[in-house]
PDB file of N, CA and C in Angstrom:
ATOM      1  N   UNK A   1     -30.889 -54.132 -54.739  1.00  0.00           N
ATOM      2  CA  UNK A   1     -31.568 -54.828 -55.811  1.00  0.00           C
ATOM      3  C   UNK A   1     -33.063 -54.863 -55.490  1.00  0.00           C
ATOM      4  N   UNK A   2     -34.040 -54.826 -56.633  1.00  0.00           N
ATOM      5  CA  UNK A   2     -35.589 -54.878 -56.466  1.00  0.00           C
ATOM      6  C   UNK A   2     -35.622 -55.820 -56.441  1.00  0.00           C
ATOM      7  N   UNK A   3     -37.008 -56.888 -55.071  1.00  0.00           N
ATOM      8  CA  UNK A   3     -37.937 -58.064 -55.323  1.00  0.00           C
ATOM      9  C   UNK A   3     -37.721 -58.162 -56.871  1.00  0.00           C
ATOM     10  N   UNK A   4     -38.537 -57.596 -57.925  1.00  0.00           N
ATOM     11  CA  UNK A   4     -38.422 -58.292 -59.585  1.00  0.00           C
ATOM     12  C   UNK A   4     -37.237 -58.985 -59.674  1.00  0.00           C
ATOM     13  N   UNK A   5     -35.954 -58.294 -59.594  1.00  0.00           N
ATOM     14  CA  UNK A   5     -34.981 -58.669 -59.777  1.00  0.00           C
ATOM     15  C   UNK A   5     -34.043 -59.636 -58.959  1.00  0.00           C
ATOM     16  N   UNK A   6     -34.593 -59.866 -57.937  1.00  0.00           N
ATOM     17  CA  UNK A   6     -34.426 -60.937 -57.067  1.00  0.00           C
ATOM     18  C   UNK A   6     -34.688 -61.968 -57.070  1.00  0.00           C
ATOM     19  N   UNK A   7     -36.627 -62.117 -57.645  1.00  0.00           N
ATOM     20  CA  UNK A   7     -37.287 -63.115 -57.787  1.00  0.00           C
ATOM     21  C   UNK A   7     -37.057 -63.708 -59.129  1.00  0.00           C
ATOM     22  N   UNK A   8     -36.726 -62.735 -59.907  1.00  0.00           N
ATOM     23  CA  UNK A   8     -36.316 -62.994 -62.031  1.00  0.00           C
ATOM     24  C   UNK A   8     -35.311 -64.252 -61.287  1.00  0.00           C
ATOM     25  N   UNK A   9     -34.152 -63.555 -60.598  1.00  0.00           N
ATOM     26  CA  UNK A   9     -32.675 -64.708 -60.558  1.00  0.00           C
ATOM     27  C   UNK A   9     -32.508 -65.711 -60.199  1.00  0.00           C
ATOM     28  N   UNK A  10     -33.254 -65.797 -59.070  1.00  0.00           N
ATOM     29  CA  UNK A  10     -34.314 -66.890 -58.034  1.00  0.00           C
ATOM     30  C   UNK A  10     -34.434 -67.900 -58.594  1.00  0.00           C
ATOM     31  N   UNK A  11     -35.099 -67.293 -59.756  1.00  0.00           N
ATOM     32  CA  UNK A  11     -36.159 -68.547 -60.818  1.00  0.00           C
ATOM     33  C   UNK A  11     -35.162 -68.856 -61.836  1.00  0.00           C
ATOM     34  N   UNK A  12     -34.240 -68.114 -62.209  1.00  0.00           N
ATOM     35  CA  UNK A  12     -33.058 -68.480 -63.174  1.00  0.00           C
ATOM     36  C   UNK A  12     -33.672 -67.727 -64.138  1.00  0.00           C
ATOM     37  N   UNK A  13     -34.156 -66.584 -64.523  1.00  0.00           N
ATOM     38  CA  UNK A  13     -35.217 -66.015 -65.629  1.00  0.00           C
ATOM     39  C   UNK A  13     -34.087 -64.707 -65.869  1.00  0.00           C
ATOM     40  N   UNK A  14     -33.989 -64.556 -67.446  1.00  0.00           N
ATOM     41  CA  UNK A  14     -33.775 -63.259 -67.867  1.00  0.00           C
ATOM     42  C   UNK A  14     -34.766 -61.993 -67.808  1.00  0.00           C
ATOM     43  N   UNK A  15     -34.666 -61.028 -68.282  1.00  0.00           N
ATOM     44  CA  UNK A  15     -35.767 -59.558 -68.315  1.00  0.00           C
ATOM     45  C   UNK A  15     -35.974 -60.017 -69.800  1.00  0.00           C
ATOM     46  N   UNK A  16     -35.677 -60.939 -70.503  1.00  0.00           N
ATOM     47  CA  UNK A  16     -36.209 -61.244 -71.983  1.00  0.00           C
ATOM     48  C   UNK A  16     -37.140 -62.647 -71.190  1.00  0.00           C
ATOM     49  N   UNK A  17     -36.897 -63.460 -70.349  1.00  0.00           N
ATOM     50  CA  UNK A  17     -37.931 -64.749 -70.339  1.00  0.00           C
ATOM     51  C   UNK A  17     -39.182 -63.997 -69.516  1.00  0.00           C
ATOM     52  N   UNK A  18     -38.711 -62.997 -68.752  1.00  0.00           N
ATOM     53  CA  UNK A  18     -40.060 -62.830 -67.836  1.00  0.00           C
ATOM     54  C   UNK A  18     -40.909 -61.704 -69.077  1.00  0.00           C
ATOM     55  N   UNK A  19     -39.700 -61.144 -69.996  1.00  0.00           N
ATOM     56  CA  UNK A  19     -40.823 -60.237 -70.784  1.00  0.00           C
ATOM     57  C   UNK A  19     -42.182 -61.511 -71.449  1.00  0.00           C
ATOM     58  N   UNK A  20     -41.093 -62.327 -72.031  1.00  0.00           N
ATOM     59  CA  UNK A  20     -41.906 -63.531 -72.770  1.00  0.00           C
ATOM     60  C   UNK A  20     -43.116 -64.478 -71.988  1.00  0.00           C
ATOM     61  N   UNK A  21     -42.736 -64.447 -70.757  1.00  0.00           N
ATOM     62  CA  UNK A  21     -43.565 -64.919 -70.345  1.00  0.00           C
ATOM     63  C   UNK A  21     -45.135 -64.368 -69.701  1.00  0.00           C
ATOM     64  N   UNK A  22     -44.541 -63.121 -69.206  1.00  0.00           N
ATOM     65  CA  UNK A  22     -45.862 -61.945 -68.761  1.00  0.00           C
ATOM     66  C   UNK A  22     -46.240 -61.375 -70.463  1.00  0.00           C
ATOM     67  N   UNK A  23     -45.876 -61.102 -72.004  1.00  0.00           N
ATOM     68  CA  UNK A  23     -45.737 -60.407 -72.682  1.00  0.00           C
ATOM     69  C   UNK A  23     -45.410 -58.782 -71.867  1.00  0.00           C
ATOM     70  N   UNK A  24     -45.394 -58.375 -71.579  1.00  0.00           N
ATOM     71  CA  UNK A  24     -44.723 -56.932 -71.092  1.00  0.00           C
ATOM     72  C   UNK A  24     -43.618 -56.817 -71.814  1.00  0.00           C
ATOM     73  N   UNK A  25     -42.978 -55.791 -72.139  1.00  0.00           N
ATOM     74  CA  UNK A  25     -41.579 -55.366 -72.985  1.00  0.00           C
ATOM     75  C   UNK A  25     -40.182 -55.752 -72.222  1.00  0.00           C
ATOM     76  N   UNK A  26     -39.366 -55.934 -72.750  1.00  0.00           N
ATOM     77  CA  UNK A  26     -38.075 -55.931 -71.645  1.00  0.00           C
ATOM     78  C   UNK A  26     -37.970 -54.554 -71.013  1.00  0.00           C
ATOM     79  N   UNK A  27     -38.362 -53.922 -71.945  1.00  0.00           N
ATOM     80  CA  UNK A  27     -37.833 -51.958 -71.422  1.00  0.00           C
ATOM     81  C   UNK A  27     -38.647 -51.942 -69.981  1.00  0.00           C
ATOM     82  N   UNK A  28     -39.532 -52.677 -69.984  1.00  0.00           N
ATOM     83  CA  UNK A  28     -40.751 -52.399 -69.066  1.00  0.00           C
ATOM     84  C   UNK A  28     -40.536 -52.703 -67.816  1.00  0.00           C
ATOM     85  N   UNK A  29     -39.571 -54.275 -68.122  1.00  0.00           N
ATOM     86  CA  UNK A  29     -39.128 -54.800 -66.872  1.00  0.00           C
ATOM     87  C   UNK A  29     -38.147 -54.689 -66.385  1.00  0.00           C
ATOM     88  N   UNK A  30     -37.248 -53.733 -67.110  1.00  0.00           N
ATOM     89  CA  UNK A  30     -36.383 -53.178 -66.849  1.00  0.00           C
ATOM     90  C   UNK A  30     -36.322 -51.636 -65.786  1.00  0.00           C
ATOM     91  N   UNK A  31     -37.547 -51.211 -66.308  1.00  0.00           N
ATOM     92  CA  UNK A  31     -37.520 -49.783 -65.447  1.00  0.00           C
ATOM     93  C   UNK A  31     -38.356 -50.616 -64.552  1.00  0.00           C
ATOM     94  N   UNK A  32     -39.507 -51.684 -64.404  1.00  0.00           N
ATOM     95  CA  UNK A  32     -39.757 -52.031 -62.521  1.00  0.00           C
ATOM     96  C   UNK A  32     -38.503 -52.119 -61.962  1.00  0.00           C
ATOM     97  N   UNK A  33     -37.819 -52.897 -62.213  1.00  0.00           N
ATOM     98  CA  UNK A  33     -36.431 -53.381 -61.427  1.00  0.00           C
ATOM     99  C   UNK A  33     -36.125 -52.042 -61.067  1.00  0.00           C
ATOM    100  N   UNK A  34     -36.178 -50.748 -61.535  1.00  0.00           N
ATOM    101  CA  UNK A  34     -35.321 -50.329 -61.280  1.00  0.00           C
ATOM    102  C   UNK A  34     -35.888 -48.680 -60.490  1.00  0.00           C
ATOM    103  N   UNK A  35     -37.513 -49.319 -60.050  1.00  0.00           N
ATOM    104  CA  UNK A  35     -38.039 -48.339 -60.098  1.00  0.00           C
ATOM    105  C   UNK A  35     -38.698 -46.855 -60.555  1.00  0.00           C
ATOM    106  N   UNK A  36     -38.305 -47.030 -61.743  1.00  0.00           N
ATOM    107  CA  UNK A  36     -38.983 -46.077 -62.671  1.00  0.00           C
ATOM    108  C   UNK A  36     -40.155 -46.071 -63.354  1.00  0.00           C
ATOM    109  N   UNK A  37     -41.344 -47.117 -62.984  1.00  0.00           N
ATOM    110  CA  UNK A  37     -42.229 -47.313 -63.540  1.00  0.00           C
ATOM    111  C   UNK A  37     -43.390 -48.125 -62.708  1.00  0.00           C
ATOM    112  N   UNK A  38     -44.113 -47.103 -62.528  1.00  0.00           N
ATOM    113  CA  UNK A  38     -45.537 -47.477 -61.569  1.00  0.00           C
ATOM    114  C   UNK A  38     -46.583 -48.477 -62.213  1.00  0.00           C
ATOM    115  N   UNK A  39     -46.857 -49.727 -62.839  1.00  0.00           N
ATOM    116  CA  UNK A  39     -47.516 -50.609 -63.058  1.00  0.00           C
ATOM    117  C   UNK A  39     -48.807 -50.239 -63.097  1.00  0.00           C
ATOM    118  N   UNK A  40     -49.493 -50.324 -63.796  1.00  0.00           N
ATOM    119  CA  UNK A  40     -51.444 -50.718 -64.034  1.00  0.00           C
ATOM    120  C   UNK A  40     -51.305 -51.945 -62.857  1.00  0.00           C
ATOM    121  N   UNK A  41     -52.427 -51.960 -62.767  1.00  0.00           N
ATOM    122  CA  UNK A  41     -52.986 -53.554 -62.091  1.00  0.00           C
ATOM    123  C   UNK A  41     -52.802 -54.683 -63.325  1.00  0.00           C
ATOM    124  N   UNK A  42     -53.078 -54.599 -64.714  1.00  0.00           N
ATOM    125  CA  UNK A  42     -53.026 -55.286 -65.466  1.00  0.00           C
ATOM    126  C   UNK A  42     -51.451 -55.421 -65.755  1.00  0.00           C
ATOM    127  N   UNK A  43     -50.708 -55.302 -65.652  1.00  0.00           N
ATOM    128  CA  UNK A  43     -48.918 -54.827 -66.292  1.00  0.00           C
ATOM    129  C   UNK A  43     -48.596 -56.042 -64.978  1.00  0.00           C
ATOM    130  N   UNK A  44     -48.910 -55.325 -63.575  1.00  0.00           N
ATOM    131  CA  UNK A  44     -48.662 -55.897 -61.841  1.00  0.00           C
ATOM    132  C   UNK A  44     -48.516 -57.458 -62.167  1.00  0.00           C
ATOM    133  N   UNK A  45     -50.010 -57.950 -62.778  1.00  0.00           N
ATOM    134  CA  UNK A  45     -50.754 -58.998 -62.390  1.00  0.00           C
ATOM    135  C   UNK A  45     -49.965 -60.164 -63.882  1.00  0.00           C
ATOM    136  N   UNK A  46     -49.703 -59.645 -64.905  1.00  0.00           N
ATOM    137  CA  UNK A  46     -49.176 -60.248 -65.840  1.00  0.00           C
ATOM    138  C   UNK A  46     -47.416 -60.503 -65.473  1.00  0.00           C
ATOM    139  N   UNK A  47     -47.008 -59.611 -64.864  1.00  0.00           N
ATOM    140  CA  UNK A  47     -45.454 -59.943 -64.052  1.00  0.00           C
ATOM    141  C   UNK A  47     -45.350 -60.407 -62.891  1.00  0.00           C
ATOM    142  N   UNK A  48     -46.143 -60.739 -62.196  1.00  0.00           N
ATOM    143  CA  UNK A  48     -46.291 -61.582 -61.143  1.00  0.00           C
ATOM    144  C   UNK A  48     -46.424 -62.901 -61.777  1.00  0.00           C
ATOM    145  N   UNK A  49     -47.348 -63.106 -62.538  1.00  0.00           N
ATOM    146  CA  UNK A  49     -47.448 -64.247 -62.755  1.00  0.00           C
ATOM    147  C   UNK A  49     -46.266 -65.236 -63.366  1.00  0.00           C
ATOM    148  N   UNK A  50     -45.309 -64.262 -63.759  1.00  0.00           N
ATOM    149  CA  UNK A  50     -44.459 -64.692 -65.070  1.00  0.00           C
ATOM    150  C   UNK A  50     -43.574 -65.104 -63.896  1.00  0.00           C
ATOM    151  N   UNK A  51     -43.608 -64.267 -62.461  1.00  0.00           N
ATOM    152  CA  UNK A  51     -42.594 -64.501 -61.611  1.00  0.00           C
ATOM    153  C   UNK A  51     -43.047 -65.236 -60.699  1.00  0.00           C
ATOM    154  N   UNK A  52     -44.438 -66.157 -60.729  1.00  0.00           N
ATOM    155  CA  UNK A  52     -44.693 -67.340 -60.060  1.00  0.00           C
ATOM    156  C   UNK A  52     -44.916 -65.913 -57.923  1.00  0.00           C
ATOM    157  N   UNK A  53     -45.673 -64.880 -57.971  1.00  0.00           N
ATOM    158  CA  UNK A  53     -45.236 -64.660 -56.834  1.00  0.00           C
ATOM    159  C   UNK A  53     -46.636 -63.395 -56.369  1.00  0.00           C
ATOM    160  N   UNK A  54     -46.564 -62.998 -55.557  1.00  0.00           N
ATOM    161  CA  UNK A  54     -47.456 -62.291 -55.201  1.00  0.00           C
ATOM    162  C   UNK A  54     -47.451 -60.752 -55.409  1.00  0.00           C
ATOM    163  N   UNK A  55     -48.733 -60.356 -56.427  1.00  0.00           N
ATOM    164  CA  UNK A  55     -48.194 -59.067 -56.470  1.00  0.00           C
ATOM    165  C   UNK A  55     -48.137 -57.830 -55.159  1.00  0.00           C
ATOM    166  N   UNK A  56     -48.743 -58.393 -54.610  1.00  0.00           N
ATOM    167  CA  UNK A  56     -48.357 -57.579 -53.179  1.00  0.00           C
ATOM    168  C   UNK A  56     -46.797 -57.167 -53.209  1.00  0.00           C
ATOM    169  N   UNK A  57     -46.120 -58.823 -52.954  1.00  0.00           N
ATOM    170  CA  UNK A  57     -44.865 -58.487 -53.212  1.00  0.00           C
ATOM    171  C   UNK A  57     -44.096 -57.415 -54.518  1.00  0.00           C
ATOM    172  N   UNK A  58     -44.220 -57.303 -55.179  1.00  0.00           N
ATOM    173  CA  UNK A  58     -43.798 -56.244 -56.311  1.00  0.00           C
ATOM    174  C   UNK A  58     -44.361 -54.846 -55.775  1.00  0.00           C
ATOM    175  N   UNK A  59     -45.293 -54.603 -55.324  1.00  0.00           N
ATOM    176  CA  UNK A  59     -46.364 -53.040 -55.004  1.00  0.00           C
ATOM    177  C   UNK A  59     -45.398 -53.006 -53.517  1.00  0.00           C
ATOM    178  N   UNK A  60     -44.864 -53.627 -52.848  1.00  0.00           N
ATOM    179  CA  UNK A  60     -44.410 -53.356 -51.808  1.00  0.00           C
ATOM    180  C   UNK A  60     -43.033 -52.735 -51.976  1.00  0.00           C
ATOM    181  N   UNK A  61     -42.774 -53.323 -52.813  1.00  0.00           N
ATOM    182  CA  UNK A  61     -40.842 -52.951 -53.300  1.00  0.00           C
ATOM    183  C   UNK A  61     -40.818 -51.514 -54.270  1.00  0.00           C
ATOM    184  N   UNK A  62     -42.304 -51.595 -55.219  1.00  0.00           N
ATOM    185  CA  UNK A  62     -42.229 -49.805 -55.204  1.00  0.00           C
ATOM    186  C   UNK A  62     -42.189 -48.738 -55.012  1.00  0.00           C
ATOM    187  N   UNK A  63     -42.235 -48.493 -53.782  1.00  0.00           N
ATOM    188  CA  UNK A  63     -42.269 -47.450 -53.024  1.00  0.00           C
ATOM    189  C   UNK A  63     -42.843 -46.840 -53.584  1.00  0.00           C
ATOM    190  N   UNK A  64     -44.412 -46.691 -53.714  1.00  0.00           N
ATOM    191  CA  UNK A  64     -45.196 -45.647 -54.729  1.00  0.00           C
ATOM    192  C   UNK A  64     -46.036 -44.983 -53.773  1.00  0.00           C
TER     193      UNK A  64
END
């Protein structure tokens, strides 16, 4: 399982509350989780926030 998806469950958050809460798409947060999708700094910094966490943490779990 990805940090996103660790930290989403953590918090009790769906891939629809963290879309709502970062605005990002569900599709969007669906392919981080799952590694298919390399983030802007702006995309990073709006899903971190939604996930209360450091985006370090997320850039680390991508293996990019």
């Amino acid at each position: 399982m990805s940090f996103i998806a660790d930290r989403r469950k953590e918090l009790g958050m769906t891939q629809r509350d963290v879309s709502i809460a970062s605005g990002i798409t569900e599709a969007t947060i669906s392919k981080m989780e799952r590694g298919k999708f390399n983030p802007s700094a702006k995309v990073l910094l709006k899903v971190s926030g939604a996930l209360k966490c450091n985006p370090i943490d997320i850039l680390n779990d991508l293996n990019l």
